[in-house]
N, C-alpha and C. Protein backbone atom coordinates (compact mmCIF):
# COMPACT_ATOMS: atom_id res chain seq x y z
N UNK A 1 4.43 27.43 5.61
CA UNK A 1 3.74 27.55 4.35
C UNK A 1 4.04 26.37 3.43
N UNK A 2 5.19 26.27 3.57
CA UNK A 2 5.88 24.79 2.35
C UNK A 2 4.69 23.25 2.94
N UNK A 3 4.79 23.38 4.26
CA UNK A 3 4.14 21.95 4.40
C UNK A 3 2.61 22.10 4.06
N UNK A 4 1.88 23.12 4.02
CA UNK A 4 0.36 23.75 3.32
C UNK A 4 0.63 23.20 2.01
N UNK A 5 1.25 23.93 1.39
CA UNK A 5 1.64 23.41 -0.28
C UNK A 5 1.58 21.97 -0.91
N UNK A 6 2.83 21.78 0.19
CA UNK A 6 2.64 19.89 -0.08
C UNK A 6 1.69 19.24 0.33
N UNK A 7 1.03 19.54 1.27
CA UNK A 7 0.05 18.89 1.34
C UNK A 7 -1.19 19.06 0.33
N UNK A 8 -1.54 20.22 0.01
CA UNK A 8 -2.34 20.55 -0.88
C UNK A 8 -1.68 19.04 -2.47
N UNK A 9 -0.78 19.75 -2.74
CA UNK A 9 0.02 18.89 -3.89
C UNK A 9 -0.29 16.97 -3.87
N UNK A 10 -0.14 17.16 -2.23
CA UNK A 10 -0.22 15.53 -2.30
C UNK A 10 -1.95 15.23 -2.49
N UNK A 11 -2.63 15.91 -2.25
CA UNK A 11 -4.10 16.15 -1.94
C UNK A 11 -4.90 15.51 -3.41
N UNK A 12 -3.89 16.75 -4.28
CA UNK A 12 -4.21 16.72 -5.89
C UNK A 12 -3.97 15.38 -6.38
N UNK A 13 -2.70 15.08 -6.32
CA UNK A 13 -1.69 13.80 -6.78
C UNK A 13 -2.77 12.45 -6.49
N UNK A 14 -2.96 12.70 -5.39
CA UNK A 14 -4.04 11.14 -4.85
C UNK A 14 -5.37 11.07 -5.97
N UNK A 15 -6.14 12.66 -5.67
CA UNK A 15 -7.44 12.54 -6.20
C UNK A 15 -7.36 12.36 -7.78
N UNK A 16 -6.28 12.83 -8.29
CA UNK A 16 -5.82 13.14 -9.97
C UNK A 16 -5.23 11.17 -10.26
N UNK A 17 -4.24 10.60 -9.48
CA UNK A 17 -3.74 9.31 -9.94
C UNK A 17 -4.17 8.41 -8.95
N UNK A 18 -4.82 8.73 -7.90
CA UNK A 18 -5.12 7.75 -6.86
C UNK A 18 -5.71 6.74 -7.43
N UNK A 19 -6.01 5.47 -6.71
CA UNK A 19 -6.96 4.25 -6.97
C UNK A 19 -8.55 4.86 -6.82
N UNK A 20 -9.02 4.21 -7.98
CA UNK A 20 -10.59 4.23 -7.65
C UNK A 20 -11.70 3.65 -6.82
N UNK A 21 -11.01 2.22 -6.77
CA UNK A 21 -11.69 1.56 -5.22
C UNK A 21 -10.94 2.10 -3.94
N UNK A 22 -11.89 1.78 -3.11
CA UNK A 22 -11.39 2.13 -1.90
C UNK A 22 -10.15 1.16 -1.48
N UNK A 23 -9.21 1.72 -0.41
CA UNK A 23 -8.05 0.76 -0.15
C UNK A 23 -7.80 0.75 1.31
N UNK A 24 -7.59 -0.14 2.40
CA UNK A 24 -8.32 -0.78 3.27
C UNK A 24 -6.82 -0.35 4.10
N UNK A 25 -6.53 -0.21 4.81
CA UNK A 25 -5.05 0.12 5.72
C UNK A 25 -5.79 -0.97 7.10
N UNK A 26 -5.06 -1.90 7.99
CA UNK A 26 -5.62 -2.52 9.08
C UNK A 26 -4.20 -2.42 10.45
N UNK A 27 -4.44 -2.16 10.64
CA UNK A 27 -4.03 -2.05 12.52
C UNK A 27 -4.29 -3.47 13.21
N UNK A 28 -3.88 -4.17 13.35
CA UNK A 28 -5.00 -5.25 14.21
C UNK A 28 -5.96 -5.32 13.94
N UNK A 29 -7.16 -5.15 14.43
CA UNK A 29 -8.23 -5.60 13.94
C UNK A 29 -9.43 -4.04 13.58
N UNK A 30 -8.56 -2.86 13.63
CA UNK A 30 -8.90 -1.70 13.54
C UNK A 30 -9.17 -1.56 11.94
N UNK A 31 -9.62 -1.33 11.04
CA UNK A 31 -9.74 -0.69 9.28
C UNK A 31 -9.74 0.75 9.34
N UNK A 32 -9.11 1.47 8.40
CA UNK A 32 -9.55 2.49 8.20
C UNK A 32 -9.43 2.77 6.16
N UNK A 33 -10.22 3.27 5.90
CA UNK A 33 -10.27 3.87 4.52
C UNK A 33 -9.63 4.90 4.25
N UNK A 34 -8.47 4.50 3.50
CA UNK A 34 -7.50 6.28 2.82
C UNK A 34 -7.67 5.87 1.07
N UNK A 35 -6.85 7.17 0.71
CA UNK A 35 -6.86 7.55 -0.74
C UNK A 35 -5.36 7.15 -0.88
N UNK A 36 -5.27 6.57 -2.34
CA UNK A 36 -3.65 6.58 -2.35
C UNK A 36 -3.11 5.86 -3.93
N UNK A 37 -2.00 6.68 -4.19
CA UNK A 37 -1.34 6.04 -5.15
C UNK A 37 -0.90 4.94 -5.42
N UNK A 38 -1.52 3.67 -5.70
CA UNK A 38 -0.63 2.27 -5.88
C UNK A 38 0.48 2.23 -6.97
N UNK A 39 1.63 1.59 -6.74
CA UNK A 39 2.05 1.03 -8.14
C UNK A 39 3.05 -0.46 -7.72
N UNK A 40 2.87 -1.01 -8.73
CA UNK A 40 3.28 -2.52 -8.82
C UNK A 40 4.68 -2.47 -8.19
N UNK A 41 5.50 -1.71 -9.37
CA UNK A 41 6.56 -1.71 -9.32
C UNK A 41 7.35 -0.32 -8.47
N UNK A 42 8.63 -0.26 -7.89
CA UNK A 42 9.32 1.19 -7.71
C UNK A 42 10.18 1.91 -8.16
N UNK A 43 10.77 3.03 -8.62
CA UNK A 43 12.38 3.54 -9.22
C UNK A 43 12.61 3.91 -8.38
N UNK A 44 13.74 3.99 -7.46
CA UNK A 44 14.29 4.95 -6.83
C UNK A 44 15.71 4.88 -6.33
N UNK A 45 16.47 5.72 -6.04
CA UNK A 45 17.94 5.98 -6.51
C UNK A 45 18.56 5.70 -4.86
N UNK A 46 19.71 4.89 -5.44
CA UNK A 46 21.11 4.56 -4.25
C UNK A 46 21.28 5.89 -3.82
N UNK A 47 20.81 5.98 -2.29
CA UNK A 47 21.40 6.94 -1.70
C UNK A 47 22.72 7.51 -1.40
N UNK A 48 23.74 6.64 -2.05
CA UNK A 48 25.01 6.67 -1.93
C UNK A 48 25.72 7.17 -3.15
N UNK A 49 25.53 6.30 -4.30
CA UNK A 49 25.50 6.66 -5.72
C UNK A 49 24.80 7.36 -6.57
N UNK A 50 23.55 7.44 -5.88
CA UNK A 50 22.51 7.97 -6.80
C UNK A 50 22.19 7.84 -8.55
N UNK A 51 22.27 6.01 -8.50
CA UNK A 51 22.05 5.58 -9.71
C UNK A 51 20.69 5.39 -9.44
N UNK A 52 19.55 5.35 -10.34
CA UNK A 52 18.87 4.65 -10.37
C UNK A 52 18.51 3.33 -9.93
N UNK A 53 17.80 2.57 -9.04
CA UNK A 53 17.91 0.97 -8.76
C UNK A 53 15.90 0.90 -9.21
N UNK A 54 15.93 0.32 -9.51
CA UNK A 54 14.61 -0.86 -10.12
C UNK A 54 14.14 -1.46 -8.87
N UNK A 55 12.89 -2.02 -8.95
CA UNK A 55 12.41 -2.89 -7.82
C UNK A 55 10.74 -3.22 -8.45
N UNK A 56 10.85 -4.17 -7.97
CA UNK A 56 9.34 -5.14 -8.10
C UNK A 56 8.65 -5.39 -7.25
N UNK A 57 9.24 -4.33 -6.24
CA UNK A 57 9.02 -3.93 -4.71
C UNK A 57 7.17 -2.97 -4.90
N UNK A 58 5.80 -3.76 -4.35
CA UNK A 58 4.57 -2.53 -4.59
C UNK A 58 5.04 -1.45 -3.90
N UNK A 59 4.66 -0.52 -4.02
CA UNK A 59 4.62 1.16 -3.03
C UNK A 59 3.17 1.40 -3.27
N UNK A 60 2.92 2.32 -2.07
CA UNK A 60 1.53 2.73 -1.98
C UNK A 60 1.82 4.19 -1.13
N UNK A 61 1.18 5.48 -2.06
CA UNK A 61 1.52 6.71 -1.52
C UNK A 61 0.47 7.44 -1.37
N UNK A 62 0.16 7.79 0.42
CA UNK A 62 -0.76 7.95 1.47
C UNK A 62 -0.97 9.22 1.52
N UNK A 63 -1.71 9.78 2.21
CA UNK A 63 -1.77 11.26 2.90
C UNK A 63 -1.88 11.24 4.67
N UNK A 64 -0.98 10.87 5.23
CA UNK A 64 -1.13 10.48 6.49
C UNK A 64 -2.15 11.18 7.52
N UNK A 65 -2.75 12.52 6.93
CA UNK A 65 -3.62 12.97 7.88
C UNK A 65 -5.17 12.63 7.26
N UNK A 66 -5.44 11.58 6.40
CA UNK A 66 -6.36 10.83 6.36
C UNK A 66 -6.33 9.32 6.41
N UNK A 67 -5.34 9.30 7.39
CA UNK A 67 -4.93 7.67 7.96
C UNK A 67 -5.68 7.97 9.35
N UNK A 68 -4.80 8.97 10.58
CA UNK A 68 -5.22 9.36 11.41
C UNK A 68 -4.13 8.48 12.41
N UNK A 69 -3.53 7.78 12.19
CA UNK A 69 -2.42 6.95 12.62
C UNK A 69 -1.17 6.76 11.52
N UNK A 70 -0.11 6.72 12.32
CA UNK A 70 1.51 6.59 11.81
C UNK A 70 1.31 5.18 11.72
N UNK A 71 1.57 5.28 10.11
CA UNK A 71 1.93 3.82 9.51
C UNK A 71 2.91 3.11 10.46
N UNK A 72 2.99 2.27 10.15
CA UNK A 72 4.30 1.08 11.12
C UNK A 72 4.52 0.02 10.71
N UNK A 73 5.73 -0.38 10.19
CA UNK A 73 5.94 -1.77 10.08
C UNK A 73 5.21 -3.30 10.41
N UNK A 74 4.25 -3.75 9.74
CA UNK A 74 3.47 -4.77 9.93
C UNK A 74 2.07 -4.70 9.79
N UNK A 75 2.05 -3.23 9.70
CA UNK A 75 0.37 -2.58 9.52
C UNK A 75 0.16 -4.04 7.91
N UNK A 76 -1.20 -3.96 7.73
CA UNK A 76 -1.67 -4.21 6.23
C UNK A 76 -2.30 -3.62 5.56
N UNK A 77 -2.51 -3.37 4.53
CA UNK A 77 -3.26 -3.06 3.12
C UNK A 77 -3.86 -3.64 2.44
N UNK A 78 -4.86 -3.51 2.55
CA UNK A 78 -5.76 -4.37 0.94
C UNK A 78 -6.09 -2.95 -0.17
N UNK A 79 -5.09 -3.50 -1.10
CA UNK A 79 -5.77 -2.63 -2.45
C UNK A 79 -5.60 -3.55 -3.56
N UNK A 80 -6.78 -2.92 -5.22
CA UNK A 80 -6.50 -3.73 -5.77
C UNK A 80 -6.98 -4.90 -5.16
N UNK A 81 -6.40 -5.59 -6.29
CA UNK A 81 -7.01 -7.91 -5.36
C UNK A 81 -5.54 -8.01 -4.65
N UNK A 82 -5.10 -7.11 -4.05
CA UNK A 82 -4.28 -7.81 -3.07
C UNK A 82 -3.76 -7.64 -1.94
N UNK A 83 -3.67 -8.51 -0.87
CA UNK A 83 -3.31 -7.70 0.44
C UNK A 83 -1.78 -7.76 0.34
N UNK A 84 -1.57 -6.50 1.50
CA UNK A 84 0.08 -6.41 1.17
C UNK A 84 0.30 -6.18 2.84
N UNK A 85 1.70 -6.58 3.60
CA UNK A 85 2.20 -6.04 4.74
C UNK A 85 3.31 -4.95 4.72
N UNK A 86 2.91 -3.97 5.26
CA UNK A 86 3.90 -2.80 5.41
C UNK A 86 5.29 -3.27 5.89
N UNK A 87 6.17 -2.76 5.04
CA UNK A 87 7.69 -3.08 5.12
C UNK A 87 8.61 -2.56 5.81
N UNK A 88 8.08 -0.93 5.12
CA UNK A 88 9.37 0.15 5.52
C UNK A 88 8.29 1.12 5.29
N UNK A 89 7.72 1.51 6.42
CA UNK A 89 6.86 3.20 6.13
C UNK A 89 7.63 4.59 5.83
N UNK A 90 8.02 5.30 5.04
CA UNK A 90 8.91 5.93 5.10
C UNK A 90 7.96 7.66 4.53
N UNK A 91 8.04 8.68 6.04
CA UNK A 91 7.54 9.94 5.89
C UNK A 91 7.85 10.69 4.75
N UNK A 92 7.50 11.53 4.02
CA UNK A 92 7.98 12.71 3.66
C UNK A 92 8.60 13.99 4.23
N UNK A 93 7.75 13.96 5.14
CA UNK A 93 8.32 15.08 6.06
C UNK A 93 7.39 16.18 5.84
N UNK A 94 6.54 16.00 4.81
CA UNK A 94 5.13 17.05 4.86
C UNK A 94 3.83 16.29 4.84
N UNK A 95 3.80 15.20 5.55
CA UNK A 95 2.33 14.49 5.86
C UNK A 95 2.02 13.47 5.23
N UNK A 96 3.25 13.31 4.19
CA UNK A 96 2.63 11.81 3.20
C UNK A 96 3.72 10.90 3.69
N UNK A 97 3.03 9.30 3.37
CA UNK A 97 4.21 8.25 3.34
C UNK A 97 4.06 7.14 2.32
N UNK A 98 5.48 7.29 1.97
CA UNK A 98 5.52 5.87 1.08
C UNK A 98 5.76 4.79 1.92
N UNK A 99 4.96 4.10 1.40
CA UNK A 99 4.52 2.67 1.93
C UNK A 99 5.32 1.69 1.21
N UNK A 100 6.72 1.39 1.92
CA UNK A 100 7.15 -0.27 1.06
C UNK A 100 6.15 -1.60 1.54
N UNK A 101 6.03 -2.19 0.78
CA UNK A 101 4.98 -3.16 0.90
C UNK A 101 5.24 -4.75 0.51
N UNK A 102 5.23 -5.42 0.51
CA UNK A 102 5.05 -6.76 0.69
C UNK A 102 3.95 -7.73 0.45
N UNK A 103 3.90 -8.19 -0.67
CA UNK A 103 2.60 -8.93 -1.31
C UNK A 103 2.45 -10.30 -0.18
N UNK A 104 1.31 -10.40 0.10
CA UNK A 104 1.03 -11.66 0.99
C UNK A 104 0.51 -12.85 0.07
N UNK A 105 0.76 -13.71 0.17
CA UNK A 105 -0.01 -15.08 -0.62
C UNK A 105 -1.84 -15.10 0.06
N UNK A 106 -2.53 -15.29 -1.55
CA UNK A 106 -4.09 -15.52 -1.19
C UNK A 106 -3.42 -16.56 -0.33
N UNK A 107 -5.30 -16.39 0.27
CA UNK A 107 -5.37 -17.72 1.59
C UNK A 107 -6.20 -18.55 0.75
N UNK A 108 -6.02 -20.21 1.26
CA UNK A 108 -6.09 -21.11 0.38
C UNK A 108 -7.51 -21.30 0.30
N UNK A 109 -8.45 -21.80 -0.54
CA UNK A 109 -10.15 -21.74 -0.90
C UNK A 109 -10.02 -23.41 -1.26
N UNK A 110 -10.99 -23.73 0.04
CA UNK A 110 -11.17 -25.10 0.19
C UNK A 110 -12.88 -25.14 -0.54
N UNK A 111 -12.33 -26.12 -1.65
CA UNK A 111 -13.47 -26.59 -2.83
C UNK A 111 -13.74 -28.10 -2.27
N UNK A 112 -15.17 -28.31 -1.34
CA UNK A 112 -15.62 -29.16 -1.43
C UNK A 112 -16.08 -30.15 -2.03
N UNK A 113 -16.38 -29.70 -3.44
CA UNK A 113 -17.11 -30.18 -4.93
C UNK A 113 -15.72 -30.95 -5.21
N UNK A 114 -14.27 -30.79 -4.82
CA UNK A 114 -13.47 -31.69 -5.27
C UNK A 114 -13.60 -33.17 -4.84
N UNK A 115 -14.11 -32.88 -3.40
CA UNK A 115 -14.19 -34.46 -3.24
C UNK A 115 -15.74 -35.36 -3.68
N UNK A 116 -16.37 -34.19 -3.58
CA UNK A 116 -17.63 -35.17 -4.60
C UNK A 116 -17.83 -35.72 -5.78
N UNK A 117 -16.68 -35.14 -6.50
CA UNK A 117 -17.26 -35.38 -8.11
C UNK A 117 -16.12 -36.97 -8.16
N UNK A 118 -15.26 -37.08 -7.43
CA UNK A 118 -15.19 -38.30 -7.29
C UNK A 118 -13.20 -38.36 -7.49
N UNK A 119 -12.80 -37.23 -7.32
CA UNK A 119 -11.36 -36.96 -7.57
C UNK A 119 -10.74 -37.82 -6.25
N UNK A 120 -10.63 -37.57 -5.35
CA UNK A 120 -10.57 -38.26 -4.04
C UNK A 120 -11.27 -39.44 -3.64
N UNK A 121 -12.36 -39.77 -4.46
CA UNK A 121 -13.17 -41.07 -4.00
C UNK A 121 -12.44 -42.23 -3.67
């Protein structure tokens, strides 16, 4: 019954704070479209101490049974303007995963018009 619940809960959580564009999960050369919580930044506490630790680390929080595949280390994401590589997929244990993530650098946009207008001439 508990994992019904949470899932329901996580169901809400996505459709209530989720992103409004769609957000792109890739496999190799596979896409699939899920729902999910982005945020820039993370809080979450020393498992040892259980202080609080900070991070500037993105997270992105899934509903894994509208992935249809177990996240994995190296998967990607495009949400937002930015693609990200999966870090540390880490379950809940009732169907969702937080996604540690990893911002990738845009790919570089080759402007032809630079060498015409006479910068390079």
């Amino acid at each position: 019954m508990l994992p019904d619940i949470a899932s329901l809960a996580l169901k809400a959580v996505v459709k209530v704070m989720g992103e409004r564009s769609p957000i792109t999960y890739r496999r190799g050369s596979t896409a699939y479209q899920v729902g999910g919580v982005y945020q820039a930044s993370h809080v979450g506490l020393d498992p040892e101490t259980g202080v609080q630790v900070r991070s500037t680390q993105p997270v992105l929080l899934i509903n894994g049974s509208e992935l249809g595949v177990e996240p994995k280390q190296g998967d990607e994401v495009e949400v937002r303007d930015g693609l990200f590589k999966v870090r540390d997929p880490q379950p809940d244990g009732h169907g969702g995963w937080l996604l540690m993530l990893h911002r990738l650098p845009a790919p570089a946009v080759f402007n032809p018009g630079v060498f015409e207008t006479g910068v390079f001439a």
